[in-house]
C-alpha atoms as a PDB file:
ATOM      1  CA  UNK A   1     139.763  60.636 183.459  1.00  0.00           C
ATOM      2  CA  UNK A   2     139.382  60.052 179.888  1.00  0.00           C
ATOM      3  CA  UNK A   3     138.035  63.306 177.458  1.00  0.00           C
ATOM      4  CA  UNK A   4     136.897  63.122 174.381  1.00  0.00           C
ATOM      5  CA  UNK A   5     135.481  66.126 172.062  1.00  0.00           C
ATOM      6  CA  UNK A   6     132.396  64.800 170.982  1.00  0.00           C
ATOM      7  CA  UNK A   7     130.745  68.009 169.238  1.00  0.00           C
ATOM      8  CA  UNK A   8     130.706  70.858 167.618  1.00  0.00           C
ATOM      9  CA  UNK A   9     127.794  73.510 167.486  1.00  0.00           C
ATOM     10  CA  UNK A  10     126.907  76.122 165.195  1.00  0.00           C
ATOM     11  CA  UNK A  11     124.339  79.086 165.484  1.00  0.00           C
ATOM     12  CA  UNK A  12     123.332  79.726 161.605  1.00  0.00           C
ATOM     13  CA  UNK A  13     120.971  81.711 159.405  1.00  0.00           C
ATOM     14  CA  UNK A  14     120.630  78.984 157.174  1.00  0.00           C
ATOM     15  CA  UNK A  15     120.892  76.011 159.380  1.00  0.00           C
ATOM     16  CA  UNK A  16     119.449  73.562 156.462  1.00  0.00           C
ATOM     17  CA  UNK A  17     121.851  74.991 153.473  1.00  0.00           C
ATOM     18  CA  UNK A  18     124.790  74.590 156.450  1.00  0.00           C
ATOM     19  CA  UNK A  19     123.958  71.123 156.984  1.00  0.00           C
ATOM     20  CA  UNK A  20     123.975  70.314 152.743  1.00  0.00           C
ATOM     21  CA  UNK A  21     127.036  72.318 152.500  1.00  0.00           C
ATOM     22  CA  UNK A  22     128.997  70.205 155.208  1.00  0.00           C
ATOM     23  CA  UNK A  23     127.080  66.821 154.048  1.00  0.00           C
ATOM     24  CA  UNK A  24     128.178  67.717 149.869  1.00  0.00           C
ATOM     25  CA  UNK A  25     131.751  68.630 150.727  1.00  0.00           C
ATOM     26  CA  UNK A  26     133.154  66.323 153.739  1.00  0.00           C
ATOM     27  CA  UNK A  27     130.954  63.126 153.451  1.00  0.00           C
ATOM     28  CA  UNK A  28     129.255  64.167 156.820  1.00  0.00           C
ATOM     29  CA  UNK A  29     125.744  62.141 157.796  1.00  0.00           C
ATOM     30  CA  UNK A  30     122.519  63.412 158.500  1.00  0.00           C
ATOM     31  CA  UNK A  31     121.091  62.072 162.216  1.00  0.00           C
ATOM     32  CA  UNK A  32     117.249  59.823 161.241  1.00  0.00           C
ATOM     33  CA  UNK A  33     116.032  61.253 164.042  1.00  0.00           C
ATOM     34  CA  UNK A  34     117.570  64.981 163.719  1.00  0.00           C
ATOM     35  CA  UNK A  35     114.827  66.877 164.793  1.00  0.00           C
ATOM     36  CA  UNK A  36     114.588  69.072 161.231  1.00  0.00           C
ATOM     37  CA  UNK A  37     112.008  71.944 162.333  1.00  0.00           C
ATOM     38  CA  UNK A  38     114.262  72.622 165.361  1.00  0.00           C
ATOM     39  CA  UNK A  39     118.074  72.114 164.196  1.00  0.00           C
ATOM     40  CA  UNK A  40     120.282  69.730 162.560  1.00  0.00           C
ATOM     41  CA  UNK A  41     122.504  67.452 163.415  1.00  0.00           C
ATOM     42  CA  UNK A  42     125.217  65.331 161.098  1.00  0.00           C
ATOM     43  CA  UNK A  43     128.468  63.877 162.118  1.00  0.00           C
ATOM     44  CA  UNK A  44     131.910  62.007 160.765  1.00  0.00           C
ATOM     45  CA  UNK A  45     131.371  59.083 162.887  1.00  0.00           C
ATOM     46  CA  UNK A  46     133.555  60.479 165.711  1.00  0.00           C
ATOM     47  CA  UNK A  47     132.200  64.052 166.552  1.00  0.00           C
ATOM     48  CA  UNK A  48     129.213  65.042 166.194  1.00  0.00           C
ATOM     49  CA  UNK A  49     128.027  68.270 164.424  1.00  0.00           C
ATOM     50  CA  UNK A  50     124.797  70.360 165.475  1.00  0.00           C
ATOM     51  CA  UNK A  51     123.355  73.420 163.326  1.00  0.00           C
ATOM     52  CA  UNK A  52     121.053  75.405 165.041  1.00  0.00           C
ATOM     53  CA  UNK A  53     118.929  77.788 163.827  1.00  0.00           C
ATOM     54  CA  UNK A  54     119.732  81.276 164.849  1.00  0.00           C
ATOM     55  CA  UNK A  55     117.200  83.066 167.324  1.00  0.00           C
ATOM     56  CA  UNK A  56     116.999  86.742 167.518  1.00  0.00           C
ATOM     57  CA  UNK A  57     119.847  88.337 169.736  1.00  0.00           C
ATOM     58  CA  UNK A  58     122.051  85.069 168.845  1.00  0.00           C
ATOM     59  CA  UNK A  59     124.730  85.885 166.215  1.00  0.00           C
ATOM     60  CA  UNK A  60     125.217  83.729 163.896  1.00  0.00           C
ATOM     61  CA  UNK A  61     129.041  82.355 164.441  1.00  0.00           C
ATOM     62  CA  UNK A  62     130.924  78.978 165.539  1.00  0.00           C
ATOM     63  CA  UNK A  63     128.913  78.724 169.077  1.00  0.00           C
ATOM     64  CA  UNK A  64     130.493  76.189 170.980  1.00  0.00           C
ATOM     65  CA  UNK A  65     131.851  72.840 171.374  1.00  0.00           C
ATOM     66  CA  UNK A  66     131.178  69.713 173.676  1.00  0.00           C
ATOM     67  CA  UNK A  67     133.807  67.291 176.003  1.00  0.00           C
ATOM     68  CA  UNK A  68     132.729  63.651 176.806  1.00  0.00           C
ATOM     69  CA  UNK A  69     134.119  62.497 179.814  1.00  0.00           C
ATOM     70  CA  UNK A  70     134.316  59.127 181.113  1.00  0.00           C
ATOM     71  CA  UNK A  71     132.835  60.471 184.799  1.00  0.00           C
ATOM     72  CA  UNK A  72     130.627  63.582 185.013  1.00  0.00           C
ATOM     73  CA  UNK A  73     130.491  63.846 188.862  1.00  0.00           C
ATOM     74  CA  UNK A  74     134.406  64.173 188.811  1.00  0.00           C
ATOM     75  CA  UNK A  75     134.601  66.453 185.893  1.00  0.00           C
ATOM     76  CA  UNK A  76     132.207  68.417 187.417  1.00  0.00           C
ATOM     77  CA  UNK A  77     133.766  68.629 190.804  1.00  0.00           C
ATOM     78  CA  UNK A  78     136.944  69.714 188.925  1.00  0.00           C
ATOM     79  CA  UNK A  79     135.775  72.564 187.443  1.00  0.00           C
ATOM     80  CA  UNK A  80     134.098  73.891 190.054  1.00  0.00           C
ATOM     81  CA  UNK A  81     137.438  73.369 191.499  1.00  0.00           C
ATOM     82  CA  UNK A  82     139.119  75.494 189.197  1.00  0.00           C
ATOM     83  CA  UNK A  83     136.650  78.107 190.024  1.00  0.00           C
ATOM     84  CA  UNK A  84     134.312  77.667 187.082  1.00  0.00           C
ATOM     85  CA  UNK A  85     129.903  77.616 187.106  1.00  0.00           C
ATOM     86  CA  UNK A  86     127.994  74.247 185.638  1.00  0.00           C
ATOM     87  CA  UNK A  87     124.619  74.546 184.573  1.00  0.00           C
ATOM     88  CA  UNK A  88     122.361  71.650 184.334  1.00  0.00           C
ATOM     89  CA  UNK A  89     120.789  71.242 180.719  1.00  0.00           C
ATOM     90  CA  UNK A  90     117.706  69.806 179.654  1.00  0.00           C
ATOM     91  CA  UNK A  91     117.778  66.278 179.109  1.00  0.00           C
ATOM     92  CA  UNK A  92     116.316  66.207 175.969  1.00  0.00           C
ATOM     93  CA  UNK A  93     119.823  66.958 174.550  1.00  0.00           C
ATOM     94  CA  UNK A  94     121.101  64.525 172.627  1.00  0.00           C
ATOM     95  CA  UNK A  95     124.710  65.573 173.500  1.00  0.00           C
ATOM     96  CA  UNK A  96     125.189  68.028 176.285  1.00  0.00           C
ATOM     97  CA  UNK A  97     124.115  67.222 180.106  1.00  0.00           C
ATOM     98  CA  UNK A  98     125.758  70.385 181.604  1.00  0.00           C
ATOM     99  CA  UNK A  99     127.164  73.465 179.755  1.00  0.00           C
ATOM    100  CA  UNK A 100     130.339  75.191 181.602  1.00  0.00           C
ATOM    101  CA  UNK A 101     132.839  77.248 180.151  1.00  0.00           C
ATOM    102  CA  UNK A 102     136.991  77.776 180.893  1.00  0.00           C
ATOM    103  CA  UNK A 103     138.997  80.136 182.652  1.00  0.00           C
ATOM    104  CA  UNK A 104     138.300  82.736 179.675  1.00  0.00           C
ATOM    105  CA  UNK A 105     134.714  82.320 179.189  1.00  0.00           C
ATOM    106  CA  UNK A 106     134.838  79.857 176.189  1.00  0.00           C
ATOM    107  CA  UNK A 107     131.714  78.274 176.598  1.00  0.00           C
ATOM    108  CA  UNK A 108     131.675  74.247 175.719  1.00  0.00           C
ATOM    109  CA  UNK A 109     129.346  71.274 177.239  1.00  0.00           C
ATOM    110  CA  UNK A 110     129.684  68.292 179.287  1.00  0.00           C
ATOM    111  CA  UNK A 111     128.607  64.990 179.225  1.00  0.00           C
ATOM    112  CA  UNK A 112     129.762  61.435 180.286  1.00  0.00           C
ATOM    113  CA  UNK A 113     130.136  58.612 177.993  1.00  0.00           C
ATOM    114  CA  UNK A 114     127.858  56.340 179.418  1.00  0.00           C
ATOM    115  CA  UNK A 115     125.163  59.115 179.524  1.00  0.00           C
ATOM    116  CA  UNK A 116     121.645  57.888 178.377  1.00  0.00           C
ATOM    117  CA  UNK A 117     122.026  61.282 176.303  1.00  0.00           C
ATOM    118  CA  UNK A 118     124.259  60.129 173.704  1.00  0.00           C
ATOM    119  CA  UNK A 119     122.560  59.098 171.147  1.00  0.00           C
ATOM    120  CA  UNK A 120     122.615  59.176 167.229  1.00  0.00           C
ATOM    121  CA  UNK A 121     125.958  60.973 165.730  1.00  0.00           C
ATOM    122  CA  UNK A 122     127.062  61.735 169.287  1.00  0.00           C
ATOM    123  CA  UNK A 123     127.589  58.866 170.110  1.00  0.00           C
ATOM    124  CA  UNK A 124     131.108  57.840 168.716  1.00  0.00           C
ATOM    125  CA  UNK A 125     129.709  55.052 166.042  1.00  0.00           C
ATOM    126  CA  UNK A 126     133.275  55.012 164.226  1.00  0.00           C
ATOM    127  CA  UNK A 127     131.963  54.483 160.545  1.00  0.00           C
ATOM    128  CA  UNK A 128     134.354  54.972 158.264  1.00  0.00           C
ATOM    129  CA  UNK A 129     134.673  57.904 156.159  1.00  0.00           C
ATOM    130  CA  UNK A 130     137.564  59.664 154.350  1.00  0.00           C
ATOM    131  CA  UNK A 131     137.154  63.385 155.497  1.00  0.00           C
ATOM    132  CA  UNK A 132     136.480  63.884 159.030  1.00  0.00           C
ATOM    133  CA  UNK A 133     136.600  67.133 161.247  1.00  0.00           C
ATOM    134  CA  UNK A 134     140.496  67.117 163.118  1.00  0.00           C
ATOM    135  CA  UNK A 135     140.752  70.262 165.015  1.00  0.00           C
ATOM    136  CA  UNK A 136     139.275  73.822 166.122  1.00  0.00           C
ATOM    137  CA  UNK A 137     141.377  77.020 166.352  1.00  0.00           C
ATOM    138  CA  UNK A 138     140.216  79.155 169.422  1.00  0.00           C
ATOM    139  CA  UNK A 139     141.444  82.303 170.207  1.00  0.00           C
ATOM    140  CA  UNK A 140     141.108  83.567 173.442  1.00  0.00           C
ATOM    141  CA  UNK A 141     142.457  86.097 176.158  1.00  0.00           C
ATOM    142  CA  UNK A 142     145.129  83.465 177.631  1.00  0.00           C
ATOM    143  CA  UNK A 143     146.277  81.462 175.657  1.00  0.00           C
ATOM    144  CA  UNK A 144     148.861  79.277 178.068  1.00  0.00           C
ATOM    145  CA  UNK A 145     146.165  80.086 180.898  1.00  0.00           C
ATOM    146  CA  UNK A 146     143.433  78.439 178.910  1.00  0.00           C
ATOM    147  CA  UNK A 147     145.742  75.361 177.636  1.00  0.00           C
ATOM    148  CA  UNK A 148     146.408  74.184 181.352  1.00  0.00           C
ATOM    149  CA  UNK A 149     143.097  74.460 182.393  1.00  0.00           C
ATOM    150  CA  UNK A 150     142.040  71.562 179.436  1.00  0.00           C
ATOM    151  CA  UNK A 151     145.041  69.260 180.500  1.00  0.00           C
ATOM    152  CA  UNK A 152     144.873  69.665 184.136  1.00  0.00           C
ATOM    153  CA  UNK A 153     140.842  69.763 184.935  1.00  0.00           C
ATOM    154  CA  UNK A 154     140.006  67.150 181.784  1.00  0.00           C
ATOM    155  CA  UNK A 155     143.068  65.905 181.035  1.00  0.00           C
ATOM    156  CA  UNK A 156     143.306  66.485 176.997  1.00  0.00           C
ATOM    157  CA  UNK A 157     147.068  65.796 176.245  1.00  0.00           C
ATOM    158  CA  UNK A 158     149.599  68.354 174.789  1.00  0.00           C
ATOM    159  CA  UNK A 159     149.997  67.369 171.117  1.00  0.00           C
ATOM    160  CA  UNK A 160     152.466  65.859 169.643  1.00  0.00           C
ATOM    161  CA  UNK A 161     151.403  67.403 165.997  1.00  0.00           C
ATOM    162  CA  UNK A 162     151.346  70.837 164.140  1.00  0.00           C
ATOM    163  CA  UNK A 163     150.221  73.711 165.505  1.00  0.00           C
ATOM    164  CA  UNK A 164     150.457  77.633 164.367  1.00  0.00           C
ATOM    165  CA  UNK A 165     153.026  79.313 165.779  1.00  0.00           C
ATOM    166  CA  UNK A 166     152.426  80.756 168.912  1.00  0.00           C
ATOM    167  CA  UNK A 167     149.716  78.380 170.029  1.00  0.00           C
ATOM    168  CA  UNK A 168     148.452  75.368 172.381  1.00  0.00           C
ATOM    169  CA  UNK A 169     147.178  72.409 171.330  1.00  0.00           C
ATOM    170  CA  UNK A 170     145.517  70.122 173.302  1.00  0.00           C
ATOM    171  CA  UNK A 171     143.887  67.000 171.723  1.00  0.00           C
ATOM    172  CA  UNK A 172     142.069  63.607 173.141  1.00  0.00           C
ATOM    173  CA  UNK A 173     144.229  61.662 170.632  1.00  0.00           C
ATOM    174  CA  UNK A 174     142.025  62.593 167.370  1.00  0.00           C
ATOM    175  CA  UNK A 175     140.635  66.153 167.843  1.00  0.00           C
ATOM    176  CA  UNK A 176     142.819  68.644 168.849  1.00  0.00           C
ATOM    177  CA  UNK A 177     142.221  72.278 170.021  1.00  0.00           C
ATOM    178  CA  UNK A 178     144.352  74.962 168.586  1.00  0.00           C
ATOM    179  CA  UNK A 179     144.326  77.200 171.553  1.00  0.00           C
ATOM    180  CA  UNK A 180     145.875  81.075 170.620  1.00  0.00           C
ATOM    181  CA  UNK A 181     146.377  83.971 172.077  1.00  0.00           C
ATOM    182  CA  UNK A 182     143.612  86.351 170.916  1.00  0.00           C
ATOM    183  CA  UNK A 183     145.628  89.933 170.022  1.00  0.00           C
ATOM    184  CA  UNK A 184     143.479  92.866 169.131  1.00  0.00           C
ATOM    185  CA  UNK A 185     146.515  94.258 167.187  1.00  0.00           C
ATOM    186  CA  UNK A 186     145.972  90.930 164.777  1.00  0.00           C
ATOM    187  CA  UNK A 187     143.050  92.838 163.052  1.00  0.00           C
ATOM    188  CA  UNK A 188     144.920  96.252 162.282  1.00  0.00           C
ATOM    189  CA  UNK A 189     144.056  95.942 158.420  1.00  0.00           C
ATOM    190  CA  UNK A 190     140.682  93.998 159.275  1.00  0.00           C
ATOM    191  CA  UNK A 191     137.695  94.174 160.761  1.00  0.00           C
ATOM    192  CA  UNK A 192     137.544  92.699 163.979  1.00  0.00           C
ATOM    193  CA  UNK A 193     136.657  89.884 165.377  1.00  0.00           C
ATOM    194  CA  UNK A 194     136.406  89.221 169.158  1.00  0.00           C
ATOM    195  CA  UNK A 195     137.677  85.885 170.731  1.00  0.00           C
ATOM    196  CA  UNK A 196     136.240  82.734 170.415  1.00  0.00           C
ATOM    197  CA  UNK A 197     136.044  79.834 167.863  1.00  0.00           C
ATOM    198  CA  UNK A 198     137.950  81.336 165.012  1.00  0.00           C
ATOM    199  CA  UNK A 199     137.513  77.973 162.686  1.00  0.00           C
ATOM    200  CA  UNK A 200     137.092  74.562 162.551  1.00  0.00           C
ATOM    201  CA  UNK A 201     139.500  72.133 160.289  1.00  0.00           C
ATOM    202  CA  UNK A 202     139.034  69.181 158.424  1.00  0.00           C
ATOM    203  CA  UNK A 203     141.286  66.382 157.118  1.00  0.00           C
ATOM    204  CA  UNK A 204     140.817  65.315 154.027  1.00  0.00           C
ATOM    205  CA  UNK A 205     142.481  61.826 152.126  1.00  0.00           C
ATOM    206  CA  UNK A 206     143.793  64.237 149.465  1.00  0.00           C
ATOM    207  CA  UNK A 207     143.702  68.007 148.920  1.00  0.00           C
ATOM    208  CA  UNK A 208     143.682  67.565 144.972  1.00  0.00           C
ATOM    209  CA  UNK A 209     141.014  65.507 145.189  1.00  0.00           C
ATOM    210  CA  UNK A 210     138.971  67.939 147.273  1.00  0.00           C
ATOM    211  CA  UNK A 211     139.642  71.075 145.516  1.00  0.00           C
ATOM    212  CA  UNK A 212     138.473  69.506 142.502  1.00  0.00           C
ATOM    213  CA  UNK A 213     135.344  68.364 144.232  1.00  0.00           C
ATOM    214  CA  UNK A 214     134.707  71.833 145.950  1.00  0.00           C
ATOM    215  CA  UNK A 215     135.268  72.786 142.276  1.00  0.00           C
ATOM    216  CA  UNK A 216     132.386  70.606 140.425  1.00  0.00           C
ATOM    217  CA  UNK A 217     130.182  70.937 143.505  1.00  0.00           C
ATOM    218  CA  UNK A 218     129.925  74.653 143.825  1.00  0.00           C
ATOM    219  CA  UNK A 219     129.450  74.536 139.805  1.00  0.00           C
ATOM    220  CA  UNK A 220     126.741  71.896 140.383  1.00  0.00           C
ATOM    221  CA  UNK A 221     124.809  73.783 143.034  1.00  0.00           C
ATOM    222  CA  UNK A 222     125.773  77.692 143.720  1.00  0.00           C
ATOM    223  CA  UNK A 223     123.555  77.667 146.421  1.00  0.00           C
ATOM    224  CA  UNK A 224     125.846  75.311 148.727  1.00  0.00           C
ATOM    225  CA  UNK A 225     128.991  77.571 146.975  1.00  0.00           C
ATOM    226  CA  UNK A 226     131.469  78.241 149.645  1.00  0.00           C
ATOM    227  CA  UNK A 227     131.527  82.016 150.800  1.00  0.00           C
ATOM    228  CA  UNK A 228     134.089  84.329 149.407  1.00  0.00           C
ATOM    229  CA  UNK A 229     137.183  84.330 151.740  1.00  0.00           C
ATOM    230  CA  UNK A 230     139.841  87.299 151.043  1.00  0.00           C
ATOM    231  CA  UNK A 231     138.204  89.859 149.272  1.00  0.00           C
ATOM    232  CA  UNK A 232     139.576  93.116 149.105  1.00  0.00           C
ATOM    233  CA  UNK A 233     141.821  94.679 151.213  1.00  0.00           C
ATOM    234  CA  UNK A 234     140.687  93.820 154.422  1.00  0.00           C
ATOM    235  CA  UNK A 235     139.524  90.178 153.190  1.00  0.00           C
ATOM    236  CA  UNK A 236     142.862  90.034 152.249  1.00  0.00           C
ATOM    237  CA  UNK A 237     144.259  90.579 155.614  1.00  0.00           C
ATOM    238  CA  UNK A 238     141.872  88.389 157.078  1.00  0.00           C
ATOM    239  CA  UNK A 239     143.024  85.490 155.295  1.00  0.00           C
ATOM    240  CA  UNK A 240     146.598  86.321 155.691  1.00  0.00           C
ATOM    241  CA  UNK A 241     145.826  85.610 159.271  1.00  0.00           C
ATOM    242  CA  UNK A 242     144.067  82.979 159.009  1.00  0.00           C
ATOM    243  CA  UNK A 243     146.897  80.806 156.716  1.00  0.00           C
ATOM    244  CA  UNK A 244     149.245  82.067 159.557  1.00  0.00           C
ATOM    245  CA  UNK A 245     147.544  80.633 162.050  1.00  0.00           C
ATOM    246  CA  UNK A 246     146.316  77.773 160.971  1.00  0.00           C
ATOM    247  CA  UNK A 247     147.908  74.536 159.613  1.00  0.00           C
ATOM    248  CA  UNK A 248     146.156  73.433 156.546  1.00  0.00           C
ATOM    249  CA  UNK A 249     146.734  73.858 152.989  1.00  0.00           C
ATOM    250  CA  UNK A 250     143.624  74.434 151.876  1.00  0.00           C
ATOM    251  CA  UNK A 251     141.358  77.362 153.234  1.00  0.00           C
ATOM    252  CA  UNK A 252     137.451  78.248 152.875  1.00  0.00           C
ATOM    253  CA  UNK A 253     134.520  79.185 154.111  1.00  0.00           C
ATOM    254  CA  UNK A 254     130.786  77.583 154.281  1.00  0.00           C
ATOM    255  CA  UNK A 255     128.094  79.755 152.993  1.00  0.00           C
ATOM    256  CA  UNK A 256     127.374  81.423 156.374  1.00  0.00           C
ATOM    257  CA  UNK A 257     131.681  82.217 156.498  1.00  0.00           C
ATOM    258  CA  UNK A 258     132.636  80.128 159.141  1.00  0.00           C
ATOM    259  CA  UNK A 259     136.458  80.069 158.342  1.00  0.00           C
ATOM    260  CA  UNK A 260     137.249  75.991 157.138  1.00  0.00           C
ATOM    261  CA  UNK A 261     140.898  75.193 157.596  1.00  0.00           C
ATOM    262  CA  UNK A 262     141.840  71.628 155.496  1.00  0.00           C
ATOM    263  CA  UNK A 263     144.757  69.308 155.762  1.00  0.00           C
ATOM    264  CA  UNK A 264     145.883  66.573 154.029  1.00  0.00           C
END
């Protein structure tokens, strides 16, 4: 059974200014029929980004992520398997026919690749583009737990490329999932931060060439400025973390402060 990570989803704030910020800084493309008044969606040509705009009682944070799979009946049948609830979604979803989660409550969607669903940056068109998105860190209860449960039930792969110490990746050949063990006595100089998506990571075709675009763009438009990251003490200790486990370079955050690890 083939897998593929096919999206990403965030719950923002500022869904619009999130969508300009990702669109000025990574190339990404705006969906023609994104439905604007209701969210946003843009993409890299492979995975597919949606913005949503953040209702009361939602925080606003990385929210999820989506798996395409070459046959939803069996992917289905194999997480129940593992002991694990699917829940139909509405078809108007461009993206997602059936939300699940993993053995730790990570939530992330379903859908199969020939799905009359997929549609518009969802839907793999492989245009070219220099920066694309290449991997999300997760940090979660069990780590190893969680790591056998995406290679056995969808069949990601163990990668064969760089991952923080520590961790799992699993990857359908292009995005990978930096799985970690979530450790409460990580955020002893911090504030904390419970598990979940901890940040999402781009590659880039040159990290000179993007810090000096970050540069001109944030001088261009403050509004679309990337957030502050390591501030103070405890900023400080939050990005200590972060550089240690992740495996870019290069580290920011878009104006809501979703954490943005970059490689080269």
């Amino acid at each position: 059974m083939a897998s593929k990570i096919n999206h990403v989803a965030i719950m923002s704030g500022n869904y619009a200014l999130e969508s300009k910020f990702y669109e000025s800084y990574f190339g990404m493309k705006n969906s023609p029929n994104a439905r604007s008044n209701r969210a946003v969606s843009i993409g890299d040509g492979y995975v597919g980004m949606n913005i949503n705009p953040r209702r009361a009682g939602r925080p606003a944070r990385f929210d999820h992520f989506g798996i395409q799979v070459d046959n939803l009946e069996d992917a289905i049948e194999r997480v129940k398997e593992a002991g694990v609830k699917v829940l139909k979604r509405p078809d108007t979803r461009p993206f997602a026919a059936y939300s699940t989660h993993d053995t730790d409550g990570n939530v992330f969607d379903l859908t199969e690749a020939s799905g009359k669903n997929i549609k518009d940056v969802y839907a793999h068109n492989d245009w070219e583009q220099d920066r694309t998105i290449s991997h999300l860190g997760l940090r979660t209860m069990n780590a190893e737990k969680v790591a056998q449960f995406y290679t056995e039930v969808l069949d990601l792969k163990l990668t064969n490329g760089p991952v923080p110490e520590g961790a799992f990746g699993v990857t359908d050949g292009r995005m990978t999932l930096m799985i970690m063990q979530w450790d409460l006595d990580d955020y002893a100089d911090s504030g904390i931060t419970g598990p979940g998506i901890d940040y999402i990571g781009f590659k880039v075709e040159s990290i000179e060439a993007f810090a000096k675009d970050a540069e001109e763009i944030a001088a261009n438009n403050p509004l679309i400025a990337p957030s502050p990251v390591g501030s103070g003490p405890e900023g400080a200790a939050r990005l200590a973390m972060f550089k240690r486990t992740s495996i870019g370079s290069y580290h920011l955050a878009d104006p809501d402060g979703i954490l943005i690890d970059v490689i080269e």
